[in-house]
N, C-alpha and C. Protein backbone atom coordinates (compact mmCIF):
# COMPACT_ATOMS: atom_id res chain seq x y z
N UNK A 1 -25.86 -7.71 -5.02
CA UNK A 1 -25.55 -6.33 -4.71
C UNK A 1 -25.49 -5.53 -6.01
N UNK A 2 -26.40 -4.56 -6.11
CA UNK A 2 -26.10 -3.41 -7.45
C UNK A 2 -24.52 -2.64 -7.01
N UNK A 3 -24.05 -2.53 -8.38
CA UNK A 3 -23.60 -1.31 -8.25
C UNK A 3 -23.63 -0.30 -8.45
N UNK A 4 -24.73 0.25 -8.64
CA UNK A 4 -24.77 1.24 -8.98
C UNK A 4 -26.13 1.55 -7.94
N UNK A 5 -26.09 2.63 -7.07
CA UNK A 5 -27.41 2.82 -6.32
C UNK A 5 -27.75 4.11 -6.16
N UNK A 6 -27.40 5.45 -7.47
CA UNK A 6 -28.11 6.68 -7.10
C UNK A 6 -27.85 7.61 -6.36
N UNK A 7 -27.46 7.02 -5.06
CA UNK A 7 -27.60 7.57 -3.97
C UNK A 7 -26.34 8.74 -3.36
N UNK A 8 -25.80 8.36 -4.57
CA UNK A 8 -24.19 9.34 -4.76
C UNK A 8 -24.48 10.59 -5.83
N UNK A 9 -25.54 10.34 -6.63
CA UNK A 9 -25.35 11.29 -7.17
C UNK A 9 -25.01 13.32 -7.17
N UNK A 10 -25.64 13.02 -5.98
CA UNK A 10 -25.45 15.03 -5.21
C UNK A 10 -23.96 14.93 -4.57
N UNK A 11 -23.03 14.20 -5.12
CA UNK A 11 -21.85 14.05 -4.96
C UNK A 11 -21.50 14.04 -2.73
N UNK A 12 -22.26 13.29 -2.53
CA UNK A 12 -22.62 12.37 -0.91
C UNK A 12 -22.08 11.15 -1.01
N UNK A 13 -21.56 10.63 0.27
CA UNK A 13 -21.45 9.05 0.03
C UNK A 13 -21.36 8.97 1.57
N UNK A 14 -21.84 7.62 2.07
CA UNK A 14 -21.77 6.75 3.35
C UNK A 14 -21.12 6.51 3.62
N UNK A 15 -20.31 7.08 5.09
CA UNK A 15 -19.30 6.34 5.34
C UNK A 15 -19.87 5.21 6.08
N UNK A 16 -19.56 4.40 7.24
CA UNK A 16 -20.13 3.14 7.79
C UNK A 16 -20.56 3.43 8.71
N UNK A 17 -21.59 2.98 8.95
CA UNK A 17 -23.33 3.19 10.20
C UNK A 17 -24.03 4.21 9.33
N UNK A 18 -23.80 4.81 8.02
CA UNK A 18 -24.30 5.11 7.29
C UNK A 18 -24.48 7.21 7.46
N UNK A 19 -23.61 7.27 8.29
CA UNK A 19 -23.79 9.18 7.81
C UNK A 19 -23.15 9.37 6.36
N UNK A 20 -23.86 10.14 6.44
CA UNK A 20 -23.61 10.60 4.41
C UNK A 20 -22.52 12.03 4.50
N UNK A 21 -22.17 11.80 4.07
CA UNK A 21 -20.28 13.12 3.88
C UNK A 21 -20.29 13.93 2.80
N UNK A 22 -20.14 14.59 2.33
CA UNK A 22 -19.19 15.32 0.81
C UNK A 22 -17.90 14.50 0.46
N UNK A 23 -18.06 13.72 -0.86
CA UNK A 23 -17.02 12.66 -1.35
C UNK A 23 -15.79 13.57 -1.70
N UNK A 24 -15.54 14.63 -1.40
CA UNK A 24 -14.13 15.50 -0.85
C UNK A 24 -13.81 15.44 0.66
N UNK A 25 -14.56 14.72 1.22
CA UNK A 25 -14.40 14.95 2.79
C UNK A 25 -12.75 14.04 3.04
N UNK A 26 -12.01 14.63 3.69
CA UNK A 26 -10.62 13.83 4.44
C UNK A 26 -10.93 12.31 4.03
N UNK A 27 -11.42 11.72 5.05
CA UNK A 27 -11.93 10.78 4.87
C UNK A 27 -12.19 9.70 3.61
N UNK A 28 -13.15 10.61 3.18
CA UNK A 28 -13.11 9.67 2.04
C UNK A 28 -11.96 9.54 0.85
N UNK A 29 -11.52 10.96 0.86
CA UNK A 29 -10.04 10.85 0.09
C UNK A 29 -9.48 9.67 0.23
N UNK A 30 -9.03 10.09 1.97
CA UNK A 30 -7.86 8.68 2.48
C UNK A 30 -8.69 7.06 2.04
N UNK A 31 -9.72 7.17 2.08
CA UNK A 31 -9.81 5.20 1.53
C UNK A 31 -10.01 5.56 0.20
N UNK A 32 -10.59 6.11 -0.16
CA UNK A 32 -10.30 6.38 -1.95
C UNK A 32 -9.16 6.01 -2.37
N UNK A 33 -7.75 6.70 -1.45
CA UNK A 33 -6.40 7.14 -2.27
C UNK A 33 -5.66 5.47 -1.38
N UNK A 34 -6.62 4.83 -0.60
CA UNK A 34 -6.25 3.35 -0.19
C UNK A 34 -6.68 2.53 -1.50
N UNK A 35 -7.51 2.41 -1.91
CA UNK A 35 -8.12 1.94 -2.83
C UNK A 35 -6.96 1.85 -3.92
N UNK A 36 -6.97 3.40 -4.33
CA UNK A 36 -6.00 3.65 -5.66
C UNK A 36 -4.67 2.62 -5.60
N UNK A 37 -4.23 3.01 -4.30
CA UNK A 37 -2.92 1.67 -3.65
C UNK A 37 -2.92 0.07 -3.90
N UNK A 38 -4.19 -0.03 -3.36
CA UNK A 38 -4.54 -1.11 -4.17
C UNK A 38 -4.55 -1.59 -5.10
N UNK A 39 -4.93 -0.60 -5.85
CA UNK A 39 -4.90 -1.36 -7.38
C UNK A 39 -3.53 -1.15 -8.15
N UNK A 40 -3.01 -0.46 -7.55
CA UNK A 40 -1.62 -0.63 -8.30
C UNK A 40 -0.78 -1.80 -7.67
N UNK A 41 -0.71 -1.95 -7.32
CA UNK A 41 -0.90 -3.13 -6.13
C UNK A 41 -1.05 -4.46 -6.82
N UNK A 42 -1.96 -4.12 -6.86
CA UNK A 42 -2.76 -5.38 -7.94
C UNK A 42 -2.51 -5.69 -9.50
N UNK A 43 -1.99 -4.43 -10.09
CA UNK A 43 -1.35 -4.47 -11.09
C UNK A 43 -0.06 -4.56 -11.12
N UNK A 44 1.03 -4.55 -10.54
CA UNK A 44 2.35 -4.78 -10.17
C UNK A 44 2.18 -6.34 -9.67
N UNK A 45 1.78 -7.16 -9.44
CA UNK A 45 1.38 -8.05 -8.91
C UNK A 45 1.54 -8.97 -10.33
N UNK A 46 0.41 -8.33 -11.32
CA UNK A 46 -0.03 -9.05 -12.29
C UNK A 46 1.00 -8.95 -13.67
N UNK A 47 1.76 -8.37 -13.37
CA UNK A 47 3.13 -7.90 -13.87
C UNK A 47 4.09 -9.00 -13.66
N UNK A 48 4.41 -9.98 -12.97
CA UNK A 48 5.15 -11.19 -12.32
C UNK A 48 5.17 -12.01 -13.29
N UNK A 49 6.10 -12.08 -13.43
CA UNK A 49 6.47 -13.41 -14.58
C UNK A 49 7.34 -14.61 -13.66
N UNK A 50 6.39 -15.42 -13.48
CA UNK A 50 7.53 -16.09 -13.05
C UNK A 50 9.20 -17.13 -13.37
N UNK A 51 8.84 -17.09 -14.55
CA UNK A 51 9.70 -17.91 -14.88
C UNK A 51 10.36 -16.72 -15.37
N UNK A 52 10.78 -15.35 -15.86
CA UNK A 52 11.52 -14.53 -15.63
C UNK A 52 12.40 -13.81 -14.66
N UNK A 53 11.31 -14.14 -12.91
CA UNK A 53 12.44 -14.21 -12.12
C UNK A 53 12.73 -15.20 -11.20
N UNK A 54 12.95 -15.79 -12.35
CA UNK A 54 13.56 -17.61 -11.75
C UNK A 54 13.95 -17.69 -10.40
N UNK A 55 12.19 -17.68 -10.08
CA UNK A 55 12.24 -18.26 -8.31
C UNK A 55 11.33 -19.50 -8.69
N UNK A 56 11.35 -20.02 -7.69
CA UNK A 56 10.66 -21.31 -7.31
C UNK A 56 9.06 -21.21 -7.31
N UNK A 57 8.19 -22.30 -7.69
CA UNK A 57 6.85 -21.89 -7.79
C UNK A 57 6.67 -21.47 -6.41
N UNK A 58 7.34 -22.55 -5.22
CA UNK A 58 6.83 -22.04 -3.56
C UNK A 58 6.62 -20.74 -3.22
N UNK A 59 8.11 -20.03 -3.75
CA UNK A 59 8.29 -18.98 -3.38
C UNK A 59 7.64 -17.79 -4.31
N UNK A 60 7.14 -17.72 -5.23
CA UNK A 60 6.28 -16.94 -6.19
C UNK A 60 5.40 -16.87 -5.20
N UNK A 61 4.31 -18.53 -4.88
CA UNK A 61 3.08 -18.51 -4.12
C UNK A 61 3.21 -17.54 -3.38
N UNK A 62 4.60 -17.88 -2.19
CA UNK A 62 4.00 -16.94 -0.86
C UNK A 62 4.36 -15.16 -1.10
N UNK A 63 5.30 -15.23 -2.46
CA UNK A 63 5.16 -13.91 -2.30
C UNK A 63 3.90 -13.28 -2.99
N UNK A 64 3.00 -13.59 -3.13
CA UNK A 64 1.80 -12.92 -4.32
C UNK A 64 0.59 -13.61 -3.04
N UNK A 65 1.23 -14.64 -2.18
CA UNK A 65 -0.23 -14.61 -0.68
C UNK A 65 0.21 -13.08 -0.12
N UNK A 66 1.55 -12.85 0.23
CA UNK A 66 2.22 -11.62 0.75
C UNK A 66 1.60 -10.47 0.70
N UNK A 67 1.60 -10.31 -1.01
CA UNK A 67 1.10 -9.02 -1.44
C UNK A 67 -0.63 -9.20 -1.08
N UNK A 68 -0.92 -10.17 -1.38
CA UNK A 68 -2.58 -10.38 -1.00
C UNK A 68 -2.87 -10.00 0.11
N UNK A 69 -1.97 -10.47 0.92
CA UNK A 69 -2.47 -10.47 2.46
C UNK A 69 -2.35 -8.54 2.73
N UNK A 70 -1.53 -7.81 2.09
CA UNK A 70 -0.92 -6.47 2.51
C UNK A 70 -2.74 -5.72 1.38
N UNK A 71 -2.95 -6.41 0.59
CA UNK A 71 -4.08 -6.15 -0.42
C UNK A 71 -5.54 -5.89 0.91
N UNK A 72 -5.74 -7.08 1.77
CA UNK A 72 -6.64 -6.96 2.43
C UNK A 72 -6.42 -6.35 3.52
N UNK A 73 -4.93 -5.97 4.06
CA UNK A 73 -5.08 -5.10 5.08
C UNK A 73 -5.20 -3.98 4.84
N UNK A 74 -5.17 -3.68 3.63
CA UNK A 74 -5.57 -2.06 3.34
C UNK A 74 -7.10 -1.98 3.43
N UNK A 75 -7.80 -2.97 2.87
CA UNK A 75 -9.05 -3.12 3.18
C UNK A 75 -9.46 -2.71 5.14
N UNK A 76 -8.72 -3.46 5.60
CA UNK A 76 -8.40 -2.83 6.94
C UNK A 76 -8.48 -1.31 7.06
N UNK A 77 -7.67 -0.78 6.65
CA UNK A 77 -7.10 0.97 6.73
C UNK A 77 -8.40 1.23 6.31
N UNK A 78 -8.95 1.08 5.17
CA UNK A 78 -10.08 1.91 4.97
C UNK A 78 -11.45 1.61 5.67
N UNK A 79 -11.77 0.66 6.90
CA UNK A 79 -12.64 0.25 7.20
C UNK A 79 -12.46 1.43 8.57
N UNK A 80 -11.21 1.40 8.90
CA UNK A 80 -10.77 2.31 9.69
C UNK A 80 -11.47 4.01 9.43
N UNK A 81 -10.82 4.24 7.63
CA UNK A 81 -10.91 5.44 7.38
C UNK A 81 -12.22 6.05 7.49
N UNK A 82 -13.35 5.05 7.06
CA UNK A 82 -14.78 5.33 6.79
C UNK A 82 -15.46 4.94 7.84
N UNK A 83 -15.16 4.79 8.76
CA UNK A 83 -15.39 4.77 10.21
C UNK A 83 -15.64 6.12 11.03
N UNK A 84 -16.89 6.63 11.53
CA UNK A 84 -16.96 7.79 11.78
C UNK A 84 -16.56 7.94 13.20
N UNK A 85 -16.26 8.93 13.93
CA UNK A 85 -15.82 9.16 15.32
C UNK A 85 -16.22 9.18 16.20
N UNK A 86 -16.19 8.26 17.17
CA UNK A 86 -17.08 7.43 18.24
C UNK A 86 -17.41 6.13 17.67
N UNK A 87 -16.84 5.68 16.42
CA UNK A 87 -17.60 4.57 16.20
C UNK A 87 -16.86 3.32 16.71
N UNK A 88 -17.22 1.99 16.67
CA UNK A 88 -16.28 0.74 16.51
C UNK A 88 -16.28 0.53 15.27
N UNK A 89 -14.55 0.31 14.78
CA UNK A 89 -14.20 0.10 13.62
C UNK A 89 -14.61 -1.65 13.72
N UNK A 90 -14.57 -2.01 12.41
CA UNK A 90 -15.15 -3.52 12.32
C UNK A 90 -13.78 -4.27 12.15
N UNK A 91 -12.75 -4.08 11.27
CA UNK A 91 -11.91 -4.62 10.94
C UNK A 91 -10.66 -4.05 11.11
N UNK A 92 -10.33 -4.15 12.80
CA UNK A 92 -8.92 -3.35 13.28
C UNK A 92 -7.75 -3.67 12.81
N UNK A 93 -6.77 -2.72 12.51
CA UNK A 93 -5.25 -3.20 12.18
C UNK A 93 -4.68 -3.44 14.01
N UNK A 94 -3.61 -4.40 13.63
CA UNK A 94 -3.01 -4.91 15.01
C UNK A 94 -2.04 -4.47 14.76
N UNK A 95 -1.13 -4.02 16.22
CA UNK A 95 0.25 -3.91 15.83
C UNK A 95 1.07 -5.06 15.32
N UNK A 96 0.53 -6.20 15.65
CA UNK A 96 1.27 -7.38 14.61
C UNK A 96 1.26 -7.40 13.37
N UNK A 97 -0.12 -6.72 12.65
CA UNK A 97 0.36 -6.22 11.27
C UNK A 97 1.70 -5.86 10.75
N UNK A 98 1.88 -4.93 11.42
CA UNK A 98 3.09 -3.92 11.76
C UNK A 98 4.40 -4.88 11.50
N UNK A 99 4.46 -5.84 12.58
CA UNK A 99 5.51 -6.48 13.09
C UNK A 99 5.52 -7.13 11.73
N UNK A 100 4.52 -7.57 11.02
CA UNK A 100 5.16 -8.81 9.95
C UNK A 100 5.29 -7.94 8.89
N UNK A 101 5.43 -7.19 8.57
CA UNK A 101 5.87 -6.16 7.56
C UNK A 101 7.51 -5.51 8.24
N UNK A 102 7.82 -5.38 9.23
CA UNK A 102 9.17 -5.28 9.56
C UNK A 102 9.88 -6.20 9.82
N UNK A 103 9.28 -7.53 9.88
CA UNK A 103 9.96 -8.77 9.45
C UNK A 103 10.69 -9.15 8.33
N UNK A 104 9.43 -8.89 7.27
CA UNK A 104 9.70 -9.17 5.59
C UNK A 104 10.75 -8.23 4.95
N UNK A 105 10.64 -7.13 5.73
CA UNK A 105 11.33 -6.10 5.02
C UNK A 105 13.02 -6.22 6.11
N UNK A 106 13.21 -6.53 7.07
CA UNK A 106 14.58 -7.11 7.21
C UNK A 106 14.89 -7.82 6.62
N UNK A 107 13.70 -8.92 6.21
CA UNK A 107 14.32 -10.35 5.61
C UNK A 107 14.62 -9.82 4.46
N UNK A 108 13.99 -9.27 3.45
CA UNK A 108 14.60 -8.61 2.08
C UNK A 108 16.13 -7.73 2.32
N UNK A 109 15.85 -7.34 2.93
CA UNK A 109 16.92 -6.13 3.05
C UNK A 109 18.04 -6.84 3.59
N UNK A 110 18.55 -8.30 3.90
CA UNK A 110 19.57 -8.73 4.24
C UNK A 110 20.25 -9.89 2.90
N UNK A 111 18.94 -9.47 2.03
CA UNK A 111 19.55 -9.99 0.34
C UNK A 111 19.78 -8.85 -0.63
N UNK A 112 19.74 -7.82 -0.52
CA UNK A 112 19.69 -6.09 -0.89
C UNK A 112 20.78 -6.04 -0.81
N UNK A 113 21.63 -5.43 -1.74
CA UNK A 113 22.94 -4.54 -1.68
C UNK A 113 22.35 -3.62 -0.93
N UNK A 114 23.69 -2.44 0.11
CA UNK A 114 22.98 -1.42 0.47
C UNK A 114 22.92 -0.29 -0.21
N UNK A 115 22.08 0.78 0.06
CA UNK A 115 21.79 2.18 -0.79
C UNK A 115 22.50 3.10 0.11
N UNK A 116 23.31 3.76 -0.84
CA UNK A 116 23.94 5.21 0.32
C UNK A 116 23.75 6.46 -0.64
N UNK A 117 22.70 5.91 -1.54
CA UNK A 117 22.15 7.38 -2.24
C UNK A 117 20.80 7.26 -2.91
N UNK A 118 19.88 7.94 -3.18
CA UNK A 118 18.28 7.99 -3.98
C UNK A 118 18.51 7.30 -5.09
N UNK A 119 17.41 5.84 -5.01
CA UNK A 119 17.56 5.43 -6.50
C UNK A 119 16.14 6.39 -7.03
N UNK A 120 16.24 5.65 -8.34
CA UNK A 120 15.06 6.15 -9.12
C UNK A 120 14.18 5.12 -9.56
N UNK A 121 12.44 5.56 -9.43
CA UNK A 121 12.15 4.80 -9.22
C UNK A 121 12.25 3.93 -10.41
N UNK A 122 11.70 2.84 -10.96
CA UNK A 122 11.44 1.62 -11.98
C UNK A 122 12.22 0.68 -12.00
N UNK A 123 12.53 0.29 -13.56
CA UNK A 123 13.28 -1.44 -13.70
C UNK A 123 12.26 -2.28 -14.20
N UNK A 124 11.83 -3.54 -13.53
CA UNK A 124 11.36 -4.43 -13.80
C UNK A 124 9.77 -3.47 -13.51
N UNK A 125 8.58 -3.62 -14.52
CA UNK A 125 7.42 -3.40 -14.85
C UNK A 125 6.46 -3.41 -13.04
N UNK A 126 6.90 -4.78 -13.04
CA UNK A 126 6.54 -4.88 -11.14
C UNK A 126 7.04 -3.88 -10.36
N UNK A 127 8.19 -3.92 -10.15
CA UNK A 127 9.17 -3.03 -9.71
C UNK A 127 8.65 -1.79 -9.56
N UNK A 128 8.49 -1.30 -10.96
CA UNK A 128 7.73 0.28 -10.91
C UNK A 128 6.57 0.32 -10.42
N UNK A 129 5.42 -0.75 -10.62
CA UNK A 129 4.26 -0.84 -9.95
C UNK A 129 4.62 -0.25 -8.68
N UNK A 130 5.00 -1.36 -7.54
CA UNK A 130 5.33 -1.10 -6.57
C UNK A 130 5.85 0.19 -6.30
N UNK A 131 6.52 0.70 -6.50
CA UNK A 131 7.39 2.43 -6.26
C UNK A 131 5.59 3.31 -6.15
N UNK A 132 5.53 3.11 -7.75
CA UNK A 132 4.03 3.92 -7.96
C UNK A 132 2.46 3.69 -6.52
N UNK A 133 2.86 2.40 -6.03
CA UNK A 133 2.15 1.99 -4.85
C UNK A 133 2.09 2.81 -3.65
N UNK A 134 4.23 2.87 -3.63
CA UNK A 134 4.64 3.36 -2.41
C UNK A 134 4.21 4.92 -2.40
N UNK A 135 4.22 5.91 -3.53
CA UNK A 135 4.25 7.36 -3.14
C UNK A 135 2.74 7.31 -2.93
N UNK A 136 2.01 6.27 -3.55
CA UNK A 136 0.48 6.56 -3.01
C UNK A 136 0.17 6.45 -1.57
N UNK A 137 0.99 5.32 -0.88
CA UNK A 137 0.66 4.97 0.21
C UNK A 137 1.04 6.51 1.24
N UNK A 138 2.22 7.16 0.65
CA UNK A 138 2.59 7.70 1.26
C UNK A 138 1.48 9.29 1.37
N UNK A 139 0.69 9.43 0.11
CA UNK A 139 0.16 10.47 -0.04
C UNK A 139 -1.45 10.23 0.91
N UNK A 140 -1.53 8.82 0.96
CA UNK A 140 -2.51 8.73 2.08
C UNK A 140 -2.35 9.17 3.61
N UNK A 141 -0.93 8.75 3.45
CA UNK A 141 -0.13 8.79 5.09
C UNK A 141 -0.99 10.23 5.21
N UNK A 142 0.25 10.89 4.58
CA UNK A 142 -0.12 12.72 4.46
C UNK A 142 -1.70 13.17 5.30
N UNK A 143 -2.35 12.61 4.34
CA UNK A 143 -3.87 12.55 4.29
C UNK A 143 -4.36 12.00 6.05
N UNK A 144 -4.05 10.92 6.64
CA UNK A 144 -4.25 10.75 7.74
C UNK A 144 -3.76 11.73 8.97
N UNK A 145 -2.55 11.95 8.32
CA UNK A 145 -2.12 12.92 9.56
C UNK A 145 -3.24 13.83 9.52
N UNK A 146 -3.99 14.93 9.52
CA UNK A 146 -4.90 15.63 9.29
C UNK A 146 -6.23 14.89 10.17
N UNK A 147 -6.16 13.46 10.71
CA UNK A 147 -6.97 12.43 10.86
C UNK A 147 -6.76 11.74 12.54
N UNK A 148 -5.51 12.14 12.75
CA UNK A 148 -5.00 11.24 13.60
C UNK A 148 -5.58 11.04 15.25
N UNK A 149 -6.12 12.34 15.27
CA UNK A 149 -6.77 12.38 15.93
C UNK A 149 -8.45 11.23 16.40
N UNK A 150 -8.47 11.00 15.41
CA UNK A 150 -9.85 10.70 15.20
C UNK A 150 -9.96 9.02 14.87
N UNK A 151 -8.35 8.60 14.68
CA UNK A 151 -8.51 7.09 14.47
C UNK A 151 -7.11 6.68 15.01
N UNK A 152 -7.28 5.28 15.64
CA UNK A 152 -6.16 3.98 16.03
C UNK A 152 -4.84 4.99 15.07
N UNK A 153 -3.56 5.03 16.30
CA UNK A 153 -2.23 5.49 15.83
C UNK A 153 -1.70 4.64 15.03
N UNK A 154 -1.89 3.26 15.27
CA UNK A 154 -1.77 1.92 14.40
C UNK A 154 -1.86 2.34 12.87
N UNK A 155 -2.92 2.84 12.48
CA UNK A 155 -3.07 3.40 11.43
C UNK A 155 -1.64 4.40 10.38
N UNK A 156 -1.64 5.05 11.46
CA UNK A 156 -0.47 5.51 10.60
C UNK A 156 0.52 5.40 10.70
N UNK A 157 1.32 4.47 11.68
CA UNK A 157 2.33 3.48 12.01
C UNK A 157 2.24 2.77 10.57
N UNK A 158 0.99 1.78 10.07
CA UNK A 158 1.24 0.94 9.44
C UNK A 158 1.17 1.51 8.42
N UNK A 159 0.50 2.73 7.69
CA UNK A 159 0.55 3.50 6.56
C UNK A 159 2.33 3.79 6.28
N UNK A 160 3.14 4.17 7.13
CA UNK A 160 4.31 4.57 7.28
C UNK A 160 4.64 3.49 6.55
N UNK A 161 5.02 2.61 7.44
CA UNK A 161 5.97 0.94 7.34
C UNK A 161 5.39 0.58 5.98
N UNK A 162 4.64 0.49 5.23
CA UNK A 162 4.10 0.16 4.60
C UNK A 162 4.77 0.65 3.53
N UNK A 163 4.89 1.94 3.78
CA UNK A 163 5.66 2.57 1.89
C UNK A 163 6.43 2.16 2.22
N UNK A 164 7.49 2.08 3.34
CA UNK A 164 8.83 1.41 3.43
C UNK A 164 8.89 0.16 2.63
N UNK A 165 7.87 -1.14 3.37
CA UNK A 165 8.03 -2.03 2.73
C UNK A 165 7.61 -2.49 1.10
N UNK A 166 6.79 -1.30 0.38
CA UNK A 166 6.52 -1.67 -0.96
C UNK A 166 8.28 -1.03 -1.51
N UNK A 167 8.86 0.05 -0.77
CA UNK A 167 10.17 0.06 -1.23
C UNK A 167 11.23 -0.70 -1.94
N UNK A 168 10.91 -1.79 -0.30
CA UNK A 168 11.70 -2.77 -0.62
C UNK A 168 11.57 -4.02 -1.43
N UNK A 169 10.45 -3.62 -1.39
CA UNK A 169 9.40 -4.70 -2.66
C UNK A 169 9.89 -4.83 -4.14
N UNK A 170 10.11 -3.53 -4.35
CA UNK A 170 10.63 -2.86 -5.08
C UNK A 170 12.04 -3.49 -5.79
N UNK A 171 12.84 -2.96 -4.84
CA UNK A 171 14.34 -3.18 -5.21
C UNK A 171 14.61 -4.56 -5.10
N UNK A 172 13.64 -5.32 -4.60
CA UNK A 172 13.83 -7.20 -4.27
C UNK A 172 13.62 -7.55 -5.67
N UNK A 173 11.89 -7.20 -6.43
CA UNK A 173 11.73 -7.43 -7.51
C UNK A 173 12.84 -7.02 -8.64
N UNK A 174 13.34 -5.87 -8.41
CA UNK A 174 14.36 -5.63 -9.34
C UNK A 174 15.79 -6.15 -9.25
N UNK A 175 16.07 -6.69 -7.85
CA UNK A 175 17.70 -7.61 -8.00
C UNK A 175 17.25 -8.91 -8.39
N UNK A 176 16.22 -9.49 -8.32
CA UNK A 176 15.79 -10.84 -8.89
C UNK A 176 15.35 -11.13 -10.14
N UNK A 177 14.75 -9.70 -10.78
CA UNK A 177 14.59 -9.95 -12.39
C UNK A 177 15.82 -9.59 -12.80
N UNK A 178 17.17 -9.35 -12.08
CA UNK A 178 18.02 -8.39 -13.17
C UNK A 178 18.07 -7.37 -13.42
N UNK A 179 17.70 -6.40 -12.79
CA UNK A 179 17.43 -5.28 -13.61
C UNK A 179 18.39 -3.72 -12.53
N UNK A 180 18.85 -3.12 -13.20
CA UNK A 180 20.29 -2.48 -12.64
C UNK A 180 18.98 -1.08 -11.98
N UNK A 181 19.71 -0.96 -10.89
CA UNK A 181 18.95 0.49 -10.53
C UNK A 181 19.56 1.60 -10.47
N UNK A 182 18.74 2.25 -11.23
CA UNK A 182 19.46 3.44 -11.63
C UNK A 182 19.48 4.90 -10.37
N UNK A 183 20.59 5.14 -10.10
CA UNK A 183 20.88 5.94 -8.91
C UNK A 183 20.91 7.64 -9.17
N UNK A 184 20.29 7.90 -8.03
CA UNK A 184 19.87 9.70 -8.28
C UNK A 184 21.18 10.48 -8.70
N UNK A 185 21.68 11.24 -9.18
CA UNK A 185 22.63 11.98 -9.67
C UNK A 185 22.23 13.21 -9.70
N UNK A 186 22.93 14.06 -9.17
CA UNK A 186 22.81 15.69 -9.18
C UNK A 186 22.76 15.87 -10.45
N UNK A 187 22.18 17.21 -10.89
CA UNK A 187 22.42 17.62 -12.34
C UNK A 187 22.79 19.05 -12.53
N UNK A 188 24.05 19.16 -13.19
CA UNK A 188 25.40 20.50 -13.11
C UNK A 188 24.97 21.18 -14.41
């Protein structure tokens, strides 16, 4: 496969079955700004030290299959996004997606101190990854609503749950490296 094929240059691109768009179109934003998620994603990921947050190799594994697995369902979302209207999407999100992301994120959240005010985001390098993940995910959300019409509600169900759970991704990575979170404070 090239990468590079020309065919973008009059600033056009394909979405899937091949109609060609304006690469400002909704659309392509939203898997673009999936993409971007991704890779922070992927870099918060690569940020993991494990023997800094002295977990177990098991449990490193499944949390970095975790993030993998949340890596290719975005691949999902955007197969969705670039999917034109009337079409069959190829690679549907299920509401069981859904469900195992409000699983993980109870299961975290019952090792979580609770929050009764705005932290801020960072801490541990991962930590911030993740946060930086979540407002993307969320700026896609945004982006779909404008969309919703036109694709599976699933979609932005799981766009939702999703910043939730890089949230908590978040504050897990940061009570397990140590690292104090720093809480929103008015300013007088």
């Amino acid at each position: 496969m090239r990468i590079y094929t020309r065919t973008g240059d009059n600033g056009t691109t394909s979405l899937i079955y091949g109609k060609r768009v304006p690469k400002n179109d909704i659309r392509v934003e939203a898997y673009g700004t999936c993409d971007e998620a991704n890779a922070v994603i992927g870099f918060a990921i690569s940020q993991l030290n494990d023997e800094e947050l002295s977990w177990s190799n098991a449990v490193a594994r499944h949390f970095r299959e975790e993030m993998q697995q949340v890596q290719q369902l975005l691949f999902h979302v955007g197969s969705e996004l670039a999917t034109p209207k009337g079409k069959e999407v190829v690679w549907q999100l299920q509401s069981r997606h859904v469900a195992i992301l409000e699983k993980q994120i109870d299961t975290w959240q019952e090792k979580l101190p609770p929050i009764r005010q705005f932290i801020l985001p960072g801490g541990h390098p991962a930590a911030a990854g993740f946060h930086q993940a979540r407002t993307i995910i969320r700026r896609v959300e945004r982006m779909v609503v404008a969309l919703k019409e036109e694709i599976s509600p699933i979609v932005l169900t799981y766009l939702n749950r999703l910043s939730d759970y890089l949230f908590v991704v978040a504050r897990y990575i940061n009570q397990i490296s140590k690292e104090n979170e720093v809480l929103f404070e008015t300013m007088e």
